[in-house]
C-alpha atoms as a PDB file:
ATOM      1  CA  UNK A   1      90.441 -35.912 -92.333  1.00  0.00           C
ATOM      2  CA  UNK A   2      90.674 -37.548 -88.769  1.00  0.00           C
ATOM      3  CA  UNK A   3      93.192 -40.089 -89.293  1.00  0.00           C
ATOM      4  CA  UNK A   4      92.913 -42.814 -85.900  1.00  0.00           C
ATOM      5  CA  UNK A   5      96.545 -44.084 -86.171  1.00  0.00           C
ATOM      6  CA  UNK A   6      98.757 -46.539 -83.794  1.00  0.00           C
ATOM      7  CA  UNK A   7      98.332 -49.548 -83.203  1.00  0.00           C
ATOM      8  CA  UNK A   8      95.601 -50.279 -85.180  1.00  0.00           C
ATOM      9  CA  UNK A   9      95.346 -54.148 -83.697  1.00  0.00           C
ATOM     10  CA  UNK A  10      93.671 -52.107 -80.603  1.00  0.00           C
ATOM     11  CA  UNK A  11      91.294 -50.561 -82.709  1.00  0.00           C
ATOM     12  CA  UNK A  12      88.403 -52.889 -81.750  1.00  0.00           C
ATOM     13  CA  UNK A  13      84.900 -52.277 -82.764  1.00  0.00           C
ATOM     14  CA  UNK A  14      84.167 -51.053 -79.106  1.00  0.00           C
ATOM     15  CA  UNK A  15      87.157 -49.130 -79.202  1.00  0.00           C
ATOM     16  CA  UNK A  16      85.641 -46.918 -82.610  1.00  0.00           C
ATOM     17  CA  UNK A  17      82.197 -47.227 -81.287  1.00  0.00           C
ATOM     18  CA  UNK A  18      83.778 -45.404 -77.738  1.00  0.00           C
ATOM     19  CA  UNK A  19      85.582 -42.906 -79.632  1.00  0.00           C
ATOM     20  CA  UNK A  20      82.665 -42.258 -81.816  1.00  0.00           C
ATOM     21  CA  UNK A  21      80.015 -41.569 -78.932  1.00  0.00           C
ATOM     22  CA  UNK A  22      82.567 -39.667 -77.327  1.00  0.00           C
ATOM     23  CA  UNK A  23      83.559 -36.879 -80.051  1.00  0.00           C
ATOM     24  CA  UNK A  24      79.748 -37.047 -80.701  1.00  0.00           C
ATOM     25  CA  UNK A  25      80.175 -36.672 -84.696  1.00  0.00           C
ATOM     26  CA  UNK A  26      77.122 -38.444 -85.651  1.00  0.00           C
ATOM     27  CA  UNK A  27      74.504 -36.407 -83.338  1.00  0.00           C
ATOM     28  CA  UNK A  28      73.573 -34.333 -85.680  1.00  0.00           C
ATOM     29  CA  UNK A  29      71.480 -33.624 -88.551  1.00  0.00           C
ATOM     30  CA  UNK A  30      73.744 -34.767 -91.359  1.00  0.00           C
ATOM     31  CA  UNK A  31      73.528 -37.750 -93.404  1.00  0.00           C
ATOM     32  CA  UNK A  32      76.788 -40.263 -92.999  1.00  0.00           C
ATOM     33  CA  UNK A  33      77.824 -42.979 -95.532  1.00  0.00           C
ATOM     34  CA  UNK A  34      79.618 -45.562 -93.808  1.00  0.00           C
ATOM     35  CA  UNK A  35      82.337 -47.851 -95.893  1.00  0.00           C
ATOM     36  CA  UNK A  36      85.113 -50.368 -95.521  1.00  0.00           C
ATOM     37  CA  UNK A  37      88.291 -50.714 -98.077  1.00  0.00           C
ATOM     38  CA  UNK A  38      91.984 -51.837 -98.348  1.00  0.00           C
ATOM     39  CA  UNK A  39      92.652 -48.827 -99.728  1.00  0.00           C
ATOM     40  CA  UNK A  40      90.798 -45.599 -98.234  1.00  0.00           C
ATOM     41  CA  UNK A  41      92.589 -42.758-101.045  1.00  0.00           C
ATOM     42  CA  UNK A  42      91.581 -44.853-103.723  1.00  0.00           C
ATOM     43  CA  UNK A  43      88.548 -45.474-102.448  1.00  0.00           C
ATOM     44  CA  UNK A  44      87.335 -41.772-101.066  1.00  0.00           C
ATOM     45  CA  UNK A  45      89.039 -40.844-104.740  1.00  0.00           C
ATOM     46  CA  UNK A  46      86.218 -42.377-106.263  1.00  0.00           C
ATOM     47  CA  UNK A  47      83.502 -41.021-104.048  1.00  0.00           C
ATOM     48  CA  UNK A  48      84.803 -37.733-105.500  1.00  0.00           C
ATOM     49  CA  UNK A  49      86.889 -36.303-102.609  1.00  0.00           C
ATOM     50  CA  UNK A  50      90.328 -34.238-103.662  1.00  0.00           C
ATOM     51  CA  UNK A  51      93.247 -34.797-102.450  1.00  0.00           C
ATOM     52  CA  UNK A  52      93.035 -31.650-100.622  1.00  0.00           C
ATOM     53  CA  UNK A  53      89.709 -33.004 -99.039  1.00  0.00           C
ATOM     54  CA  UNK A  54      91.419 -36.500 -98.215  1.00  0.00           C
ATOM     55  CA  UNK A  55      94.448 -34.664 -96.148  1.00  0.00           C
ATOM     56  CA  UNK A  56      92.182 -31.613 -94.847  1.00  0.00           C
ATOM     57  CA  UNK A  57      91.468 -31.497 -91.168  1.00  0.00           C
ATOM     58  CA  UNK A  58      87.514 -31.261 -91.274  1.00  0.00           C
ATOM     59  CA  UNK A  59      85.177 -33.504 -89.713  1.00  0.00           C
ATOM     60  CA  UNK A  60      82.669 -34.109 -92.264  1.00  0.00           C
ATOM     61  CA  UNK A  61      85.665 -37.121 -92.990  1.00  0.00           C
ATOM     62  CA  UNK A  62      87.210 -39.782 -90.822  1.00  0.00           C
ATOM     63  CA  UNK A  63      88.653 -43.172 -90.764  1.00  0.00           C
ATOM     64  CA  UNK A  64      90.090 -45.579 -88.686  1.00  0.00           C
ATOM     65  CA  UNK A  65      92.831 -48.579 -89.206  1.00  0.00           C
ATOM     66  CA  UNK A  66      91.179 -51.402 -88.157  1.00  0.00           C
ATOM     67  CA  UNK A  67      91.570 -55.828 -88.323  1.00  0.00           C
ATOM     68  CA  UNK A  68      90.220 -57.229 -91.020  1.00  0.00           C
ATOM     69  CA  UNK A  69      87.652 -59.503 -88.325  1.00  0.00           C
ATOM     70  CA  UNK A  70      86.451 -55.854 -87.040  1.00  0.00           C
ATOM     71  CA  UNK A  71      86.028 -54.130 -90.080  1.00  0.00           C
ATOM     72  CA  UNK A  72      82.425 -55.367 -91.022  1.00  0.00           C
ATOM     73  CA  UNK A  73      81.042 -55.830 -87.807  1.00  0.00           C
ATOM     74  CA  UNK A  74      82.293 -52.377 -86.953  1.00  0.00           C
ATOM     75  CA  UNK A  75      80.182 -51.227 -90.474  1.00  0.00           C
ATOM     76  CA  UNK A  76      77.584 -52.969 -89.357  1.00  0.00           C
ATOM     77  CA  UNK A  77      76.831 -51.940 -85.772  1.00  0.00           C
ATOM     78  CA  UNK A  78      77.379 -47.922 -86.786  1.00  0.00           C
ATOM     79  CA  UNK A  79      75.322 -48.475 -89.638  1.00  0.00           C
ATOM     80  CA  UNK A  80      72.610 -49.379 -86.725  1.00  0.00           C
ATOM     81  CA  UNK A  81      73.007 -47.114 -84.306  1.00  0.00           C
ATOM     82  CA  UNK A  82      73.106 -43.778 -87.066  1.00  0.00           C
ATOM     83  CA  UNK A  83      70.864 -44.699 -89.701  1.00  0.00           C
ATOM     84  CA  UNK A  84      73.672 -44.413 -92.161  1.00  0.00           C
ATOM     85  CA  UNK A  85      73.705 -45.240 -95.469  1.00  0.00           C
ATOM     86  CA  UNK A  86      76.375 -47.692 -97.277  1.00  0.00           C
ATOM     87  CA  UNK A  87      76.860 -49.847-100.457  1.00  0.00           C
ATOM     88  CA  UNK A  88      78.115 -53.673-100.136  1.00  0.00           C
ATOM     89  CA  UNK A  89      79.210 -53.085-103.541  1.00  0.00           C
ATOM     90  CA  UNK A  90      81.734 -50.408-102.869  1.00  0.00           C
ATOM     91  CA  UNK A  91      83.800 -51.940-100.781  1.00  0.00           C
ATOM     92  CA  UNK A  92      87.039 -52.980-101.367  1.00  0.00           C
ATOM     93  CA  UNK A  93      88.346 -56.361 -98.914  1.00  0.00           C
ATOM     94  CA  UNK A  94      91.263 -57.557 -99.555  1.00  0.00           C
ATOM     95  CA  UNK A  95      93.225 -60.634 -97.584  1.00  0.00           C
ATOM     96  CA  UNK A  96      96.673 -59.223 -98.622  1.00  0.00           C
ATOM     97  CA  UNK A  97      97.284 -57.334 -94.979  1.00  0.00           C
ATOM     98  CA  UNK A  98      95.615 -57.756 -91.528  1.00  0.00           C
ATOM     99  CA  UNK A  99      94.227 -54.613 -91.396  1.00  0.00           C
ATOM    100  CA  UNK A 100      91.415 -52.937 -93.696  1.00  0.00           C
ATOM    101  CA  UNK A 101      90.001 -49.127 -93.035  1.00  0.00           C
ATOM    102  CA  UNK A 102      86.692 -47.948 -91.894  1.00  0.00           C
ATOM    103  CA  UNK A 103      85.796 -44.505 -93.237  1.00  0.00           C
ATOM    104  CA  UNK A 104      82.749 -42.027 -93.109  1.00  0.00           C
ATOM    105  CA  UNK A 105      81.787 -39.401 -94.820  1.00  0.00           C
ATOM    106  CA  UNK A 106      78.936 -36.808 -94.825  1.00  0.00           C
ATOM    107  CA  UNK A 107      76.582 -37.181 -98.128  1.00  0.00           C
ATOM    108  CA  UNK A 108      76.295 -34.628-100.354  1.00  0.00           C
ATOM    109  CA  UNK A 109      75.621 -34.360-104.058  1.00  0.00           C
ATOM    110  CA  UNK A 110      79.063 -34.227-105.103  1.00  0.00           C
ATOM    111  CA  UNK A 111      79.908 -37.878-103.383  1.00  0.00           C
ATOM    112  CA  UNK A 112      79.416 -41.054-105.471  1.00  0.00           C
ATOM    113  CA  UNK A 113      78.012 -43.478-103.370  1.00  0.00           C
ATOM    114  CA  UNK A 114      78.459 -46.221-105.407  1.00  0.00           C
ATOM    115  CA  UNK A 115      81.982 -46.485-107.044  1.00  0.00           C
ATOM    116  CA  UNK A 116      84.001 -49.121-108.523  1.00  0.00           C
ATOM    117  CA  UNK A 117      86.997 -50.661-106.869  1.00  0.00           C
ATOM    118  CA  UNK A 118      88.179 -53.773-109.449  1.00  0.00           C
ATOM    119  CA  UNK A 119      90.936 -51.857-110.394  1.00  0.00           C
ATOM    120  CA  UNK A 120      91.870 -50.832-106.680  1.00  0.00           C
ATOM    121  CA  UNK A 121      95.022 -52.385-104.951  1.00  0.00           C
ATOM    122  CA  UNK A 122      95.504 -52.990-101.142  1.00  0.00           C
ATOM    123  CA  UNK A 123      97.740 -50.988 -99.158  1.00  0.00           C
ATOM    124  CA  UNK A 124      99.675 -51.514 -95.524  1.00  0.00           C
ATOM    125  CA  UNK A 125      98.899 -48.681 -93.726  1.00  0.00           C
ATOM    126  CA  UNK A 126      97.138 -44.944 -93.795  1.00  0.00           C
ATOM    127  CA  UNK A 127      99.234 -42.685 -96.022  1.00  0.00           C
ATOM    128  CA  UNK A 128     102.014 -40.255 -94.449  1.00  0.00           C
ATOM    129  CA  UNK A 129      99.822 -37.257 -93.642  1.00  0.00           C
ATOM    130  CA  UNK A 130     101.666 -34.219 -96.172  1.00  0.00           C
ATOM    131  CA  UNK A 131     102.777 -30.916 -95.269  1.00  0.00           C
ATOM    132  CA  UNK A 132     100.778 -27.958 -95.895  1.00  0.00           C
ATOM    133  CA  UNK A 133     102.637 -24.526 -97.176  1.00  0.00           C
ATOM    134  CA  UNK A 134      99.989 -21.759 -97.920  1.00  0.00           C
ATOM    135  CA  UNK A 135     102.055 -18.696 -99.241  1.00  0.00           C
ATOM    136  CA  UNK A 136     100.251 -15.010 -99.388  1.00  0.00           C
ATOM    137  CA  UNK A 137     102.186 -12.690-102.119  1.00  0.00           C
ATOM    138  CA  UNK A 138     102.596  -8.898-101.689  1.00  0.00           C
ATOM    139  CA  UNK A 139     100.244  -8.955-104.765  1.00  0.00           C
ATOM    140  CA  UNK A 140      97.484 -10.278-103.068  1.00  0.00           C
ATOM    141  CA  UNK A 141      97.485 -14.044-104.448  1.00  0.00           C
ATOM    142  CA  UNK A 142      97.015 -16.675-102.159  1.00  0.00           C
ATOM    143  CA  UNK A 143      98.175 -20.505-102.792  1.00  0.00           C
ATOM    144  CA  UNK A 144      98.537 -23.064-100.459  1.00  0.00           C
ATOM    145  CA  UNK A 145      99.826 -26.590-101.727  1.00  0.00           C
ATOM    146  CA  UNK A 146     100.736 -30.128-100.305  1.00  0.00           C
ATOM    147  CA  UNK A 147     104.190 -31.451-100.225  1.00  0.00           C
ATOM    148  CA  UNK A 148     104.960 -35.141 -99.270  1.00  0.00           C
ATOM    149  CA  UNK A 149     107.143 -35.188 -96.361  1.00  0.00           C
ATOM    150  CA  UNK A 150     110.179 -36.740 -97.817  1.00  0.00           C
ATOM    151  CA  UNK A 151     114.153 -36.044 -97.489  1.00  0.00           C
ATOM    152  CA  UNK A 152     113.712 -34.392-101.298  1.00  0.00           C
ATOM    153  CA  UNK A 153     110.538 -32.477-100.846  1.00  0.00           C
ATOM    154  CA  UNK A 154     112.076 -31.050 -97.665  1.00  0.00           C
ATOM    155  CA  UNK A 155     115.240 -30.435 -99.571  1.00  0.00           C
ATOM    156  CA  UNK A 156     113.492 -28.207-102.656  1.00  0.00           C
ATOM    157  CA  UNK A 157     111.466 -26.969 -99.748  1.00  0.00           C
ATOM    158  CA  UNK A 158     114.419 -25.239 -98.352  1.00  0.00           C
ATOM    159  CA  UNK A 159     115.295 -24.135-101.132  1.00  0.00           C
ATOM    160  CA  UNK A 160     112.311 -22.242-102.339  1.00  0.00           C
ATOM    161  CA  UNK A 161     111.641 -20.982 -98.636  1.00  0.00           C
ATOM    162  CA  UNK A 162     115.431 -19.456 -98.548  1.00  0.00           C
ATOM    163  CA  UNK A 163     114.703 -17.597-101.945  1.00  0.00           C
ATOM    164  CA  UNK A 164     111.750 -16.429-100.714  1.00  0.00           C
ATOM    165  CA  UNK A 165     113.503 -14.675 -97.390  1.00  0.00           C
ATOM    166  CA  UNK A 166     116.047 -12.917-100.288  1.00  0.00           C
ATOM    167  CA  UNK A 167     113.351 -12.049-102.746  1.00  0.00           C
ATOM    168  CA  UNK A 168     110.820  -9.840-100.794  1.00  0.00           C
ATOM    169  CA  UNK A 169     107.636 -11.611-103.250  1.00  0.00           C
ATOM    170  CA  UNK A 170     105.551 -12.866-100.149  1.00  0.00           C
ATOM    171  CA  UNK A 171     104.002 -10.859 -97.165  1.00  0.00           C
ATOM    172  CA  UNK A 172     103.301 -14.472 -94.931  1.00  0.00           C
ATOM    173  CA  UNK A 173     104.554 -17.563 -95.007  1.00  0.00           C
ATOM    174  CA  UNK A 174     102.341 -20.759 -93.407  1.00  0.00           C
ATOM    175  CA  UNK A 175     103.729 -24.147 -92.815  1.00  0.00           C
ATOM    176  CA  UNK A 176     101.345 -26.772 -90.657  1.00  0.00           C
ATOM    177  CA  UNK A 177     103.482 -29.854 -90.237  1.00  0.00           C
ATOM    178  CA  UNK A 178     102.341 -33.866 -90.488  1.00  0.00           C
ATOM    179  CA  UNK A 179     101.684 -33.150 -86.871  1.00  0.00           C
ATOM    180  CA  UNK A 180      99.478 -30.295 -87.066  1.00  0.00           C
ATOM    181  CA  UNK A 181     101.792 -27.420 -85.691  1.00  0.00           C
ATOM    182  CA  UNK A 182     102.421 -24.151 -87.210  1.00  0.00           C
ATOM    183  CA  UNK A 183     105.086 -22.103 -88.109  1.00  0.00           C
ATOM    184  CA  UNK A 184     104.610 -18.870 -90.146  1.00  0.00           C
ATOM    185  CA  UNK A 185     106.718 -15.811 -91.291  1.00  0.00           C
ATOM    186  CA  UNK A 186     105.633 -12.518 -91.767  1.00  0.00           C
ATOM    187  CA  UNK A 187     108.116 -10.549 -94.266  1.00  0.00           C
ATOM    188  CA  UNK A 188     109.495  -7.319 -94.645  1.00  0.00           C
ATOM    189  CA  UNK A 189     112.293  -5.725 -96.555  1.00  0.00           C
ATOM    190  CA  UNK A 190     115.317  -8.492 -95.686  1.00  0.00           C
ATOM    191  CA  UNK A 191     113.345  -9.148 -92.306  1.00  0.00           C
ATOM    192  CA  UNK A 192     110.942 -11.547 -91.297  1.00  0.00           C
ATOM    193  CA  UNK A 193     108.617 -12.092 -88.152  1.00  0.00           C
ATOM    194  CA  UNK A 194     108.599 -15.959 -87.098  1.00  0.00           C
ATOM    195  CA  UNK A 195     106.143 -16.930 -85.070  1.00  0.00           C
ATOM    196  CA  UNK A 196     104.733 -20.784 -84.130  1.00  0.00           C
ATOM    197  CA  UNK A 197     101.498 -22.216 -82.868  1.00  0.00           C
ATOM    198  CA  UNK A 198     101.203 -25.745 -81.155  1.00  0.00           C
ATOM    199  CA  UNK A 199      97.339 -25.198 -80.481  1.00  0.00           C
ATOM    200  CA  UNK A 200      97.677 -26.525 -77.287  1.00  0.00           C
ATOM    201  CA  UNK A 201      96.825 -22.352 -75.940  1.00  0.00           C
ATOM    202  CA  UNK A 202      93.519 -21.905 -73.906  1.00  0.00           C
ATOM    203  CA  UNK A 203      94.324 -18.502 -74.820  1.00  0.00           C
ATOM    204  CA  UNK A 204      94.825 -17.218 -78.277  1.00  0.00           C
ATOM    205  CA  UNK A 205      98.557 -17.168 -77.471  1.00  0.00           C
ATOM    206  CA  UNK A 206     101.620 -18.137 -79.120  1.00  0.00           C
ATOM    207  CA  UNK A 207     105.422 -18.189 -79.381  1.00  0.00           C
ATOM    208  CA  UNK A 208     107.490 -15.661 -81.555  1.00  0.00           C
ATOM    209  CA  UNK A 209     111.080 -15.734 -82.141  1.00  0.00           C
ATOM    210  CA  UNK A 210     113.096 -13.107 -79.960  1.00  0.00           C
ATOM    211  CA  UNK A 211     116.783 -11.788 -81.779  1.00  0.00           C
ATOM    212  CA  UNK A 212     118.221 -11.227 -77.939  1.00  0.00           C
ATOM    213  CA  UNK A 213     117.580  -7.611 -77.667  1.00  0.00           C
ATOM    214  CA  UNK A 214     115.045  -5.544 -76.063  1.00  0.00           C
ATOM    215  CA  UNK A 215     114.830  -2.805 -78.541  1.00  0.00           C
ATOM    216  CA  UNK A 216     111.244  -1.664 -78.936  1.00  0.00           C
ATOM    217  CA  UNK A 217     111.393   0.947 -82.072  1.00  0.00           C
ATOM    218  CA  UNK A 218     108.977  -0.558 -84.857  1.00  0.00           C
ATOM    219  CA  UNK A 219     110.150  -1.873 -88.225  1.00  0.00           C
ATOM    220  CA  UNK A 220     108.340  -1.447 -91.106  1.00  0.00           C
ATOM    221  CA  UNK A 221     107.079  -5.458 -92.528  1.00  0.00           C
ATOM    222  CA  UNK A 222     105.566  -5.554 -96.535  1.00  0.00           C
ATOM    223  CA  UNK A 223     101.970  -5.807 -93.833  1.00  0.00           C
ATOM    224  CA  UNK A 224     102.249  -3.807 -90.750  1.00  0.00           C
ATOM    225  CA  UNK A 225     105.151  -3.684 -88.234  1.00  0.00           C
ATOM    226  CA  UNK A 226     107.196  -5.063 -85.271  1.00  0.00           C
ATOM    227  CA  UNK A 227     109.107  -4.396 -82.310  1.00  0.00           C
ATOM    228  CA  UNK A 228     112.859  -4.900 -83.190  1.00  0.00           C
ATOM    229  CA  UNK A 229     112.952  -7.579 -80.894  1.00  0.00           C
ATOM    230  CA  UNK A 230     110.837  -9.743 -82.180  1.00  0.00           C
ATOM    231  CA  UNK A 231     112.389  -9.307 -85.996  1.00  0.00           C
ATOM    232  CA  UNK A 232     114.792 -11.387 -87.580  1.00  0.00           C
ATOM    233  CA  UNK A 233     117.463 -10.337 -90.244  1.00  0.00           C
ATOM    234  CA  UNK A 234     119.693 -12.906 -90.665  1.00  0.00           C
ATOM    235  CA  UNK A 235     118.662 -15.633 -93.469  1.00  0.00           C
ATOM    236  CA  UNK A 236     120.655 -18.336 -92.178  1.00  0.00           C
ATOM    237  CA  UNK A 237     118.715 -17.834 -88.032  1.00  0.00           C
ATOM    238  CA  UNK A 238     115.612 -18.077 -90.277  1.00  0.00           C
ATOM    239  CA  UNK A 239     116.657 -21.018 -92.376  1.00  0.00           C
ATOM    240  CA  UNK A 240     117.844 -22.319 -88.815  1.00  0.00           C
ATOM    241  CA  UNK A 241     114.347 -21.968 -87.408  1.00  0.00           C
ATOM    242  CA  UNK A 242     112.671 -23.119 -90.560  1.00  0.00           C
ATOM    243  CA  UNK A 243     114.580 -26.384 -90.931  1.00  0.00           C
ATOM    244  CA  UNK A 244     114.388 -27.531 -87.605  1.00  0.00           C
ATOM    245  CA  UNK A 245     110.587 -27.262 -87.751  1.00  0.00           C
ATOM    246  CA  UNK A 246     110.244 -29.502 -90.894  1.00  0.00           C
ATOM    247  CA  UNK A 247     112.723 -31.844 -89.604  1.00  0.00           C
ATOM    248  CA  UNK A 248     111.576 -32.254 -86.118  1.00  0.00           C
ATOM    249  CA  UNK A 249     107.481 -30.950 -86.048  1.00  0.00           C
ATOM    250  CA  UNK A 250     108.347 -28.549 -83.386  1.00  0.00           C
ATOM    251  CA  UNK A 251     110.024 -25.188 -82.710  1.00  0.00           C
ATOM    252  CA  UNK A 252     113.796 -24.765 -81.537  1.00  0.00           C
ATOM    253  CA  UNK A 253     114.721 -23.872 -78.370  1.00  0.00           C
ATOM    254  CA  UNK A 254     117.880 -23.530 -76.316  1.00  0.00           C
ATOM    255  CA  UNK A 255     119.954 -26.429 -77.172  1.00  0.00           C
ATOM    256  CA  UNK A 256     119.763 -24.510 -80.876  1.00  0.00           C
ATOM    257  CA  UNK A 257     120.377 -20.587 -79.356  1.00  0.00           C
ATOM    258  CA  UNK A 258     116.945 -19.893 -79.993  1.00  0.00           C
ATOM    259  CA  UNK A 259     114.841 -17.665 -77.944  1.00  0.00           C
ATOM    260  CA  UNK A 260     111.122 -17.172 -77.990  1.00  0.00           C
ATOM    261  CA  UNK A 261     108.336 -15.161 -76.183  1.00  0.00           C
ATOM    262  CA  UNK A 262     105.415 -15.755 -75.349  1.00  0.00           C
ATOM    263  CA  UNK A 263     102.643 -13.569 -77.149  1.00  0.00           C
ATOM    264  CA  UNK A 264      99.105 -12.485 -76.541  1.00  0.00           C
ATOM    265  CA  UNK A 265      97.704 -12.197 -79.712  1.00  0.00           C
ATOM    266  CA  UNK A 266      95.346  -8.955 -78.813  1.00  0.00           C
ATOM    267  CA  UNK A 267      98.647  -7.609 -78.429  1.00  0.00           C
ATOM    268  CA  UNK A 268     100.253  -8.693 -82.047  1.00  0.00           C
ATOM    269  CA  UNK A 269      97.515 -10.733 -84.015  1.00  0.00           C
ATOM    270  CA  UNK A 270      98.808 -13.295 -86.039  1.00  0.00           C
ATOM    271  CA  UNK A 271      98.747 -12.046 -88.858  1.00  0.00           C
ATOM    272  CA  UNK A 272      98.501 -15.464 -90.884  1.00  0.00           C
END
C-alpha cells in the first residue's frame, strides 16, 4: 500500500496527477479501478483486499488523502487519462471531515468492483500504518503477523521478543517498523546476531551490532555462524537494541553505548 500522507490540504489534483506521471504506475499493461471514499479500509475491505493486502508495501495499491473539492475531479481526470474503470455507486462521500481518499487498485478476479458502503462510517485520517514481525522457527515454520503500534502492543511485544532471546525456538527474527526500517536477529544458543536495514544502501549493505571487541573466532548460530564481534550475549543489550527500535523507528547509536559496523552483505548475507 502507498500511503501519500502530510498535509493532505496540499494534495491537489495536480499535485496526484504529478506524482502519478512521475512514479509512472499506470504505464503499463494492467487494468486500474479508480475510487473515492471516507473510509478507504472499509472500503478496499469490501473490494476483497486483506488486511495484510491493505498494509502491504506493493504497488498494485495506493491512495492518497485528499479535500473533499479534489476528490472527484481528481477521479475524474485519472479516469481520462488511463482508461480506468470505476463505479459511482461504490463510493462512499461523506461531509463529516474535509478530507476524503482517492485509491487505486489493479483488477483482478478476486476484487469486487461494485461493493456496498451504507453501512460504512467516515473516518479523519489514513490509519496508523502497523508493525510487521515475521518470525522463522528452528522447525522450519514461518509466520509473520501485524501488530498495531500502540504503548500495549509494544509492551506484550517486549515481552514475547525477550522470551524468545531465553528460549532458543526461533533461528531469525524480522521487525519492519511504521516507517519501513528493519531490524532482525539471527539466534543461536543464548546469542543473537542484530543487524538493521534503513534501505537507503546503493549497495546491498547494512549495519550490524558490534559487542566492542575484535575477536574473530566463529560462533556457532541455530543457522550458520559469526565472528565474535559481531555476536551479542547479553539479553538486556538486545532488549536495549530492540526497544529503542520500536520506540524510536531507528537503530541506537552512541548516546545509548551502541556500536555498529558497517557490512557488505557478500561478505555476511542477511540471512533474513
Amino acid at each position: 500500500m502507498i500511503w501519500r500522507r502530510g498535509n493532505y490540504s496540499e494534495n491537489t489534483v495536480e499535485t496526484i496527477l504529478g506524482q502519478i506521471k512521475y512514479g509512472r504506475y499506470f504505464d503499463g499493461e494492467m487494468n486500474w479501478y479508480a475510487g473515492v471514499t471516507a473510509n478507504v479500509v472499509q472500503s478496499l475491505s469490501a473490494h476483497g483486499f486483506t488486511k495484510e493486502e491493505i498494509y502491504g508495501r506493493k504497488k498494485d495499491l495506493m491512495c492518497w488523502d485528499i479535500p473533499k473539492e479534489n476528490a472527484l475531479k481528481c477521479k475524474k481526470e485519472v479516469i481520462s487519462l488511463y482508461n480506468m474503470q470505476s463505479d459511482g455507486e461504490s463510493d462512499f462521500l461523506s461531509e463529516k471531515y474535509p478530507n476524503l481518499f482517492i485509491y487505486f487498485f489493479e483488477v483482478t478476479p478476486k476484487r469486487k468492483l461494485h461493493i456496498d458502503t451504507s453501512k460504512f462510517t467516515a473516518v479523519k485520517a489514513l490509519p496508523e500504518e502497523p508493525i510487521w514481525v515475521t518470525e522463522k522457527a528452528r522447525d522450519g515454520g514461518v509466520k509473520r503477523e501485524m501488530y498495531d503500534f500502540s504503548a500495549n502492543g509494544v509492551k506484550e511485544l517486549l515481552l514475547h521478543f525477550r522470551e524468545v532471546f531465553l528460549n532458543g525456538t526461533l533461528n531469525a527474527l524480522i521487525i519492519q517498523h511504521t516507517n519501513g526500517e528493519e531490524m532482525w536477529f539471527n539466534f543461536g544458543e543464548g546469542c543473537c546476531r542484530i543487524s538493521y536495514d534503513a534501505h537507503t544502501s546503493q549497495e546491498g549493505g547494512y549495519a550490524s551490532w558490534r559487542n566492542g571487541t575484535k575477536a574473530r573466532k566463529p560462533v556457532k548460530f541455530f543457522e550458520g555462524e559469526y565472528p565474535s564481534y559481531m555476536v551479542c550475549t547479553d539479553v538486556e543489550q538486545y532488549m536495549t537494541a530492540l526497544s529503542y527500535f520500536l520506540e524510536k523507528g531507528r537503530k541506537p547509536g552512541k548516546r545509548q553505548n551502541v556500536q555498529w559496523a558497517w557490512i557488505n552483505e557478500d561478505k555476511f548475507p542477511m540471512n533474513k
